[in-house]
Protein backbone atom coordinates (compact mmCIF):
# COMPACT_ATOMS: atom_id res chain seq x y z
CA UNK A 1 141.40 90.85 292.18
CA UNK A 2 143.87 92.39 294.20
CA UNK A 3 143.70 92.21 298.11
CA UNK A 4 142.88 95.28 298.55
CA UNK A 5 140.05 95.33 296.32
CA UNK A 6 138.67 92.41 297.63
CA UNK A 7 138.88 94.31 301.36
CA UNK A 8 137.19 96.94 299.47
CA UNK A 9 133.90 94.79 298.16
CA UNK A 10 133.89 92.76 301.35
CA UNK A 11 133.16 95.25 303.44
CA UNK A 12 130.79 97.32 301.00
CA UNK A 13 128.96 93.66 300.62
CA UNK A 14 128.79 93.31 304.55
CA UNK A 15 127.71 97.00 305.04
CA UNK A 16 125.11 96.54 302.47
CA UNK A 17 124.09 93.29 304.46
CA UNK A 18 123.47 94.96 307.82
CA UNK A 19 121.32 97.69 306.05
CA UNK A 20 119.35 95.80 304.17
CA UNK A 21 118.46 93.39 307.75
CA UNK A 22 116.74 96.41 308.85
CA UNK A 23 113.04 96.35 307.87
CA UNK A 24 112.15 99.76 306.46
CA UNK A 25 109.93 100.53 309.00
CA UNK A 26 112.37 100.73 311.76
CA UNK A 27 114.79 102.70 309.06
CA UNK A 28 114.16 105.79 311.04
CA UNK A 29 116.03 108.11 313.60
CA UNK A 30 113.16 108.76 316.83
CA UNK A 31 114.28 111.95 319.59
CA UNK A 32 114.94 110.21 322.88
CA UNK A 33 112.24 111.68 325.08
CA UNK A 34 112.73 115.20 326.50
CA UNK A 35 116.68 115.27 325.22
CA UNK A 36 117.47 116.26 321.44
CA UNK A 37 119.73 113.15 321.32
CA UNK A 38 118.57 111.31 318.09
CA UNK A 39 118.35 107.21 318.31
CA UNK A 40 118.86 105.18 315.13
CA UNK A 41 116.79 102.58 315.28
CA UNK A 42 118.25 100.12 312.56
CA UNK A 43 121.52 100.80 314.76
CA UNK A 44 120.21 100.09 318.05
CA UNK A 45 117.97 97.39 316.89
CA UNK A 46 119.86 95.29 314.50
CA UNK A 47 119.55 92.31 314.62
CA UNK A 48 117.93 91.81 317.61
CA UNK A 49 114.64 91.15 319.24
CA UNK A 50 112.63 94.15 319.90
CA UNK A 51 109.52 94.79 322.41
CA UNK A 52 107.53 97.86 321.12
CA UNK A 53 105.31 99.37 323.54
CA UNK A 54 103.26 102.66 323.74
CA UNK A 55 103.32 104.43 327.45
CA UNK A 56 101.16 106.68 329.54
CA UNK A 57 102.24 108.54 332.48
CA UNK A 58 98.88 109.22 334.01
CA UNK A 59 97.21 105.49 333.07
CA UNK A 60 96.23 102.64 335.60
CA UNK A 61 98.79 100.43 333.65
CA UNK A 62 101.79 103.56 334.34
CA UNK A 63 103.24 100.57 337.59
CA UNK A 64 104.08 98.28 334.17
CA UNK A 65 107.12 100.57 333.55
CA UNK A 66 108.50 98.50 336.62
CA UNK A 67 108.37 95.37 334.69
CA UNK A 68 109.23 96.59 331.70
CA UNK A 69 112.54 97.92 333.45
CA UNK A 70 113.18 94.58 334.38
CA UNK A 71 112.57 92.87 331.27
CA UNK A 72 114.89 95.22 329.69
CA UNK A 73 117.18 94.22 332.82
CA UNK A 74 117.63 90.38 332.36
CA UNK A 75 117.05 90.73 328.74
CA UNK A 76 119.04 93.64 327.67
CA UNK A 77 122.26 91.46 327.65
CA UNK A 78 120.80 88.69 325.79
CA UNK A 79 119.80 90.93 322.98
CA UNK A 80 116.29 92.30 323.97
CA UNK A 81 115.42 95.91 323.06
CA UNK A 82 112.92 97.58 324.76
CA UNK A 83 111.51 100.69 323.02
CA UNK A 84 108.69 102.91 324.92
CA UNK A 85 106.57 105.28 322.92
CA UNK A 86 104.92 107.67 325.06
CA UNK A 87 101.35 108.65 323.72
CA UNK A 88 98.43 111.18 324.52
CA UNK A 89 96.11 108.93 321.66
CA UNK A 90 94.52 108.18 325.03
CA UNK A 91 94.44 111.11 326.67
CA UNK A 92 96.65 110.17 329.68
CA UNK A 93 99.67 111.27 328.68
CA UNK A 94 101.12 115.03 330.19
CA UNK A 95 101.44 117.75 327.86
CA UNK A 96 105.09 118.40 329.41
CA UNK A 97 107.61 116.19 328.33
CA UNK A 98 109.70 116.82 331.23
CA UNK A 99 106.82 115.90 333.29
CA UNK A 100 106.91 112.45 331.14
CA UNK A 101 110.65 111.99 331.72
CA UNK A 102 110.15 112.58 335.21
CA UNK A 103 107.26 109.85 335.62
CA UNK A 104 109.85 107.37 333.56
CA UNK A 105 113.50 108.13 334.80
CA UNK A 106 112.54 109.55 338.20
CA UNK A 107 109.56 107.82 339.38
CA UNK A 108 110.47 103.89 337.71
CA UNK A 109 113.74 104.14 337.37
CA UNK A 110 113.92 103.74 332.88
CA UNK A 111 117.16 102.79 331.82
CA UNK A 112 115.88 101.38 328.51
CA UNK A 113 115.01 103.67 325.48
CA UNK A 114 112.12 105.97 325.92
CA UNK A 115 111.89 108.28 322.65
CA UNK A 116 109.52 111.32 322.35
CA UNK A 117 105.39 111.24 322.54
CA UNK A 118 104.14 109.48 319.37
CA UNK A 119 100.86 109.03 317.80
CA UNK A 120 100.11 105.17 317.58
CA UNK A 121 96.99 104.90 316.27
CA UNK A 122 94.68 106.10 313.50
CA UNK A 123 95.48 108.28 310.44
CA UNK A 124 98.23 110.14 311.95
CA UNK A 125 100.02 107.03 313.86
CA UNK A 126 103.46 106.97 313.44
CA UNK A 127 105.21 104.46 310.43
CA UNK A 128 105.94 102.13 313.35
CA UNK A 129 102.60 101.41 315.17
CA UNK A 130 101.23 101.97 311.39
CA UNK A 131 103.52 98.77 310.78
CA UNK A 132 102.51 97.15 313.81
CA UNK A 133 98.52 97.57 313.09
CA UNK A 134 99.37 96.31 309.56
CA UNK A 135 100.92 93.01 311.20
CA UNK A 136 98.52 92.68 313.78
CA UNK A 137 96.71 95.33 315.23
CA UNK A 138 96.61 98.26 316.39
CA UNK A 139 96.86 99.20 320.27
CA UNK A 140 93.50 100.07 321.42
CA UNK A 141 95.29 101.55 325.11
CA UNK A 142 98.22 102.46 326.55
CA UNK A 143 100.72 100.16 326.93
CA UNK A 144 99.94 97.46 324.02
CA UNK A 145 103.26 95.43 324.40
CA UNK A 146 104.44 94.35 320.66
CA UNK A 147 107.38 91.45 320.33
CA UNK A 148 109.20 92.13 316.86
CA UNK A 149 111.88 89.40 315.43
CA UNK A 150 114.94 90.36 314.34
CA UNK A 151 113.64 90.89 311.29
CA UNK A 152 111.24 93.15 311.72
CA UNK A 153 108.52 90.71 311.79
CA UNK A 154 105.63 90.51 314.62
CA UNK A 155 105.74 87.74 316.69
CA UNK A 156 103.27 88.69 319.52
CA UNK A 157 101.38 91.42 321.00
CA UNK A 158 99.50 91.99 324.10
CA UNK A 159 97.17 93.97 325.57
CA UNK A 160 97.64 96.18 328.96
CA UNK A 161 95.74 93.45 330.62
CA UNK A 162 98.65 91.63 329.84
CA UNK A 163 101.99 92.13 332.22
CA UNK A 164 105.30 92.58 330.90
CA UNK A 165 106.24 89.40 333.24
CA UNK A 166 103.52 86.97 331.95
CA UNK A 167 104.71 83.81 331.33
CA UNK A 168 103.35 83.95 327.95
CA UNK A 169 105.66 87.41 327.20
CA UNK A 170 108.52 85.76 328.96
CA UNK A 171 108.16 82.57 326.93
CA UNK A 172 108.25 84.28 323.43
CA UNK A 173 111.24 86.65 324.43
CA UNK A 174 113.19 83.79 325.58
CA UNK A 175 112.49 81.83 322.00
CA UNK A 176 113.47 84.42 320.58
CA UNK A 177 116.59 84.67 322.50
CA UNK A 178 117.86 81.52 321.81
C-alpha cells in the first residue's frame, strides 16, 4: 500500500469513526430558534456530554434559564452541551417565536443553543424526547433536564422541581466530565 493510499483509508476509517459515535437519534439538523441557521447536532455534540432540556417562556420554572446559562458557562469549556427545546406541549410557551427568543437572549441572557419550538411528548414528540422517553421517561413539564453520555446514552434526568445547580445535576455533569 502506497502512502498515499494509506492517507486515503485512514482518514475514510476515522471519518467513518466520528459518524458512527453519533447515536442516530441525535443524527439530525434542528433550526436554531427564530434564525434559519441550521445546527448539526452529531457536529455540535460529538463526543461530548449533552444536557437536553425542554423550555417555556411563560412557566414558573422560565428563572431556570439563569442556571442553565451558567451551567453552560463553567461547563461549556469542559465539554458540556446544553441544548434547550422550547415547547407549547404545556401550553406556556408564546405562539411568536420572536417573543421566545426575546424571553431567552434578551431577558436571561442564552448564549447556549436554543433551537426552534418542539413537541416533546406524546405521539407527535420529536425523535429526540421520543429517545429520551424510550430511555427513561418522558417530561411530564417544562423544563425536564435530561444528562446524555457521549454516546448518546441517558445518564440522568430531572424534573423542574429539580434546579439546574443541584448538587445531584452538578455531580453527574462533572463525572461525566472527567
Amino acid at each position: 500500500m502506497t502512502r498515499m493510499q494509506w492517507l486515503a483509508t485512514s482518514l475514510i476509517f476515522a471519518s467513518t469513526t466520528t459518524l458512527a459515535a453519533c447515536p442516530d437519534w441525535l443524527d439530525t439538523e434542528k433550526r436554531r430558534l427564530h434564525s434559519k441557521e441550521q445546527v448539526d447536532l452529531c457536529a455540535l455534540t460529538d463526543g461530548k456530554p449533552v444536557l437536553i432540556v425542554n423550555t417555556a417562556s411563560h412557566c414558573g420554572f422560565t428563572d431556570q434559564f439563569k442556571q442553565l446559562e451558567a451551567l453552560h458557562q463553567s461547563y461549556g469549556d469542559k465539554g458540556l452541551v446544553v441544548l434547550g427545546f422550547p415547547s407549547d406541549d404545556f401550553f406556556q410557551e408564546s405562539d411568536d417565536e420572536a417573543e421566545t427568543a426575546d424571553v431567552c437572549y434578551v431577558n436571561y441572557g442564552v448564549t447556549f443553543t436554543m433551537l426552534s419550538t418542539t413537541s416533546v411528548r406524546g405521539s407527535k414528540a420529536d425523535p429526540i424526547f421520543a429517545e429520551l422517553a424510550r430511555q427513561g421517561g418522558s417530561p411530564k413539564w417544562n423544563f425536564y433536564k435530561y444528562l446524555v453520555d457521549a454516546d448518546g446514552t441517558l445518564v440522568d434526568y430531572w424534573s423542574p422541581r429539580t434546579q439546574p445547580d443541584d448538587a445531584k445535576v452538578l455531580q453527574a455533569i462533572e463525572q461525566l466530565l472527567k
